[in-house]
Every structure is written in C-alpha cells, then in structure tokens.
Protein backbone atom coordinates (compact mmCIF):
# COMPACT_ATOMS: atom_id res chain seq x y z
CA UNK A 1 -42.30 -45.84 3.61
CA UNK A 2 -43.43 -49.45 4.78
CA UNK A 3 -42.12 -51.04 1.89
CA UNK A 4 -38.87 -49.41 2.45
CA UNK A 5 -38.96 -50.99 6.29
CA UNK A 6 -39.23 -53.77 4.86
CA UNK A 7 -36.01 -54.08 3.18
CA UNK A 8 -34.20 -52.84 5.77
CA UNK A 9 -33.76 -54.94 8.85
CA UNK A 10 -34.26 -53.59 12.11
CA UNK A 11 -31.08 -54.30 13.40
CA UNK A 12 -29.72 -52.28 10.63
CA UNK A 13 -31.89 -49.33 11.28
CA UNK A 14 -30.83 -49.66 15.13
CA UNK A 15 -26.90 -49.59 13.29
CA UNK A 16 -27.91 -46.49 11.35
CA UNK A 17 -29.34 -44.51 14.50
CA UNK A 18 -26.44 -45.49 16.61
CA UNK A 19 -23.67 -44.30 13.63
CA UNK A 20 -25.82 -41.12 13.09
CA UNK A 21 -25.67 -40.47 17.10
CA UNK A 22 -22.08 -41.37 16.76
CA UNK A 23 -21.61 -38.87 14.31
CA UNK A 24 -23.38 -35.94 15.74
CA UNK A 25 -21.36 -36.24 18.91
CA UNK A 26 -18.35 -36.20 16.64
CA UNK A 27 -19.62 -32.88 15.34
CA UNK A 28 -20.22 -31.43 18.68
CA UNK A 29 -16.78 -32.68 19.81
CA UNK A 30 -15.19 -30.78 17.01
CA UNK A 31 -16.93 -27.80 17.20
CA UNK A 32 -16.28 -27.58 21.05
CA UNK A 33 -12.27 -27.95 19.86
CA UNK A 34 -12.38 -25.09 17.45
CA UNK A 35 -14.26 -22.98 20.01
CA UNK A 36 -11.63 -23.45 22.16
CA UNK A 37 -8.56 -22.90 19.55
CA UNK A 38 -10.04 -19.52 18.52
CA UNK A 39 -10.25 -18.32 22.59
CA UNK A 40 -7.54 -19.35 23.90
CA UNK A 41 -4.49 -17.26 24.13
CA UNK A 42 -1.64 -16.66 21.48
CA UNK A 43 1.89 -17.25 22.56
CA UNK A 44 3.71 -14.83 21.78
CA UNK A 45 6.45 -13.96 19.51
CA UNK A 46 8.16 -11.43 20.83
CA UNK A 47 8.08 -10.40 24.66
CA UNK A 48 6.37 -6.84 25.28
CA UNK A 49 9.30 -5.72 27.04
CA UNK A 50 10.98 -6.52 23.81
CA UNK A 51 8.63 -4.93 21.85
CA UNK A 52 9.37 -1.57 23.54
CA UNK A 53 12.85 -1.91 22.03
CA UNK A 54 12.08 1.70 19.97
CA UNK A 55 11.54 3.59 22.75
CA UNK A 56 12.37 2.33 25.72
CA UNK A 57 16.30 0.32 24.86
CA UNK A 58 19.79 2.16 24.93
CA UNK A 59 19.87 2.42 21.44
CA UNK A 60 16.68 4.75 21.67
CA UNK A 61 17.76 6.92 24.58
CA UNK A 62 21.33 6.65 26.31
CA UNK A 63 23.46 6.38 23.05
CA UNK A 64 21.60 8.93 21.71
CA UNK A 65 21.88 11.25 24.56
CA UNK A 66 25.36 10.17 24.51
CA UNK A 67 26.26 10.96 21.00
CA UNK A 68 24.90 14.98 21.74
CA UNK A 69 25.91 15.39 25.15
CA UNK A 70 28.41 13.34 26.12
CA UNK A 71 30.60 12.76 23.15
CA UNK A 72 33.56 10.89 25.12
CA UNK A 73 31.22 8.71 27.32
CA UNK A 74 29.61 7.73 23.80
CA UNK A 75 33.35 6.77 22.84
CA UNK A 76 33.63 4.84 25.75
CA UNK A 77 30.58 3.27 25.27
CA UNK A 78 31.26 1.91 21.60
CA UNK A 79 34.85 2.64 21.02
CA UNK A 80 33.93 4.67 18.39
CA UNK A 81 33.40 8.75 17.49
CA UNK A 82 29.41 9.12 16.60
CA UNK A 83 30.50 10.12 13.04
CA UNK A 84 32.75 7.23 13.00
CA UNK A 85 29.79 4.57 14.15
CA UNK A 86 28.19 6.48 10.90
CA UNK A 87 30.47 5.65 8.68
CA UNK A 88 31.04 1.68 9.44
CA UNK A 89 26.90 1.50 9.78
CA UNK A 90 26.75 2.32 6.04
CA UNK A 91 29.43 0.37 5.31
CA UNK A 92 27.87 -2.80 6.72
CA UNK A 93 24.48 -2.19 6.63
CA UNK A 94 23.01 -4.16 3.53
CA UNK A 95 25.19 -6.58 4.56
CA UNK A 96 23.43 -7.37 7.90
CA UNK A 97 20.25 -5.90 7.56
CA UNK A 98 16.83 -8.34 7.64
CA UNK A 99 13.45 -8.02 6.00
CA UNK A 100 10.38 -7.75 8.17
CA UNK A 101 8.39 -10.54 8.61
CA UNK A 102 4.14 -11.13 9.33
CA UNK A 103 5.44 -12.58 12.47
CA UNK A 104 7.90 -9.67 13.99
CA UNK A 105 9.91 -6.84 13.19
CA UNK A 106 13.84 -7.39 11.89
CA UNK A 107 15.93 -6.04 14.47
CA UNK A 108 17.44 -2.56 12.86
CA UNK A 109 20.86 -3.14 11.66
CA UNK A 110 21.58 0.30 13.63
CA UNK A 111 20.83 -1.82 16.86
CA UNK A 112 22.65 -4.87 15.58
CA UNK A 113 25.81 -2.90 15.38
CA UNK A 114 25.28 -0.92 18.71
CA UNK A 115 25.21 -3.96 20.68
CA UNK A 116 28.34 -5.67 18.85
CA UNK A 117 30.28 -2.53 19.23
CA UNK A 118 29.26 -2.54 22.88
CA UNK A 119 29.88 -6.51 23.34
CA UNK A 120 33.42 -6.03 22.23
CA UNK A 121 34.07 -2.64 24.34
CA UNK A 122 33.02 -3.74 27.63
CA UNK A 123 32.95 -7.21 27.66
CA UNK A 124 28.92 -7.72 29.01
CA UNK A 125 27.28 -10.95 28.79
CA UNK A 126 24.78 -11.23 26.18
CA UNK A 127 22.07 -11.46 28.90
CA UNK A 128 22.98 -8.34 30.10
CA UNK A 129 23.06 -6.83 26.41
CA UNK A 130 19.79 -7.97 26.23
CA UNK A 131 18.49 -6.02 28.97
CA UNK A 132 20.20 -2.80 28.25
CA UNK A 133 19.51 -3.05 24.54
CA UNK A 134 15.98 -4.13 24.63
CA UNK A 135 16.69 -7.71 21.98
CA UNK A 136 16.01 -11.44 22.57
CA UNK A 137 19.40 -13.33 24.21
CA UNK A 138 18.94 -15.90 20.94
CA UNK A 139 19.38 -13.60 18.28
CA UNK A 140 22.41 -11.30 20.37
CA UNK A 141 24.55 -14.61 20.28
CA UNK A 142 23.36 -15.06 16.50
CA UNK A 143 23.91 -11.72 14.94
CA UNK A 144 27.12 -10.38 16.70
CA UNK A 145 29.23 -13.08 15.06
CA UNK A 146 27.88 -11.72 11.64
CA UNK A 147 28.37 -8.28 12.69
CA UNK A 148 31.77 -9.09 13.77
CA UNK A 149 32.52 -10.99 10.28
CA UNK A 150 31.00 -7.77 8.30
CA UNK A 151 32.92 -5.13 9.86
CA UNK A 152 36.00 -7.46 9.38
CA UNK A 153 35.03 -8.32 5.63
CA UNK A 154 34.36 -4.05 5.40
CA UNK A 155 37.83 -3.40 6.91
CA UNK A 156 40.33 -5.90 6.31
CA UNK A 157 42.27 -3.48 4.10
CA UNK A 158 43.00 -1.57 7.60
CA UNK A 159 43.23 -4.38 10.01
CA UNK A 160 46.60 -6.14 10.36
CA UNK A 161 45.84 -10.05 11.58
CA UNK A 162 48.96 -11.99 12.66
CA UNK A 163 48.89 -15.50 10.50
CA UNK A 164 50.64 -17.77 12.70
C-alpha cells in the first residue's frame, strides 16, 4: 500500500475523496427524487364523477326509465321512438365506436349517440351535456360532430339537403 502512496500525489488523493463525496451525495440526491416520484400523487385521467358515468349518468338511469315508462317523454328527449334509437345505434355503431385503452375506458358508442341525439333536440350546451350525461366537455365537442357525420353518412338516402 505505501508504494502505491507513493505514486499517487496527495493532492490527487484529496481530488479522489472529494469526487467520491461528490458522488455519494449525487446518489442520495437521486434516490431522495425517486422516493418522492413513487409517493406522490397520480393525476388523474378521468374525474371520479366521470368515472361513475355507468351508473350514476342519464344514459344509465333517466333514458332508461324513460324508454319503459315514459315512452313520449323519451321521444321528447331524443327525438326518436326507443326502437327507432335501436335501429340508427346499429347502424352507426362500428362506425363511431373506440377501443379501450390502459389509460381509460372508450366512451360507449350507446352514450355517444344519446348525447348527440339530445344536443340536437334541445339545444343544451355541451357543459351542461356533460353534467347530465356523466362525459368530459373535450370529448362532447369532439365526438358529436362525428356522430352527426355518421348518422348523415347512414341516412343520406332519406335526408333531402338543399344544394344552394
């Protein structure tokens, strides 16, 4: 060991301590960062009010209800018969319908149609479709124009559009 001191100078072993010092506080440093990463909180992807679109929105409970009980409220509602809301949901269905992802759930093309149809029978604000319908403001003013272009792609042998 002596005649390796003696090689070395002893302002380079005074370097070597200081970068090996250097080094270990690095370490600490970084573990102290990943500590932190893995405790502290997601965000989150999807809003747990959001979440509860299943059971808690109107596509879960009041059209439902509406389609059994009330069969001319449920018109009202959609401007459609429930048989006829049927019938253009399997027309347009593969056409709008989204896989699932690891991050979130696709919004059910079911739901996607509900709120279109109820967009363009009474008019509410996207906001408001939001709240009734239980789905994110963003992806409301995203998916109703594609809605909108299906049903018109699925029916434009029955609907009459003026040219000029």
């Amino acid at each position: 060991m002596n005649s390796f001191r003696g090689r070395i100078s002893r302002s380079k072993i005074v370097r070597l301590k200081v970068h090996v010092q250097l080094s270990e506080c690095l370490t600490e440093e970084i573990n102290n960062l990943i500590d932190e990463e893995q405790f502290r909180p997601r965000r989150l992807w999807v809003r747990k009010w959001i979440r509860r679109r299943e059971t808690r929105g109107a596509s879960a409970f009041l059209l439902k209800e509406l389609s059994v009980e009330d069969p001319q409220e449920y018109r009202l509602c959609l401007r459609l018969t429930a048989e006829s809301f049927e019938t253009l949901l399997n027309l347009i269905a593969p056409v709008i319908q989204r896989t699932d992802t690891m991050l979130r759930d696709a919004i059910p093309t079911r739901v996607k149609v509900e709120v279109t149809l109820n967009f363009l029978a009474t008019g509410n604000s996207y906001r408001t479709l939001q709240h009734i319908f239980h789905v994110p403001k963003p992806s409301v003013s995203k998916f109703v124009p594609e809605v909108c272009e299906a049903i018109f792609e699925a029916l434009k042998d029955f609907i009459m559009v003026c040219k000029n």
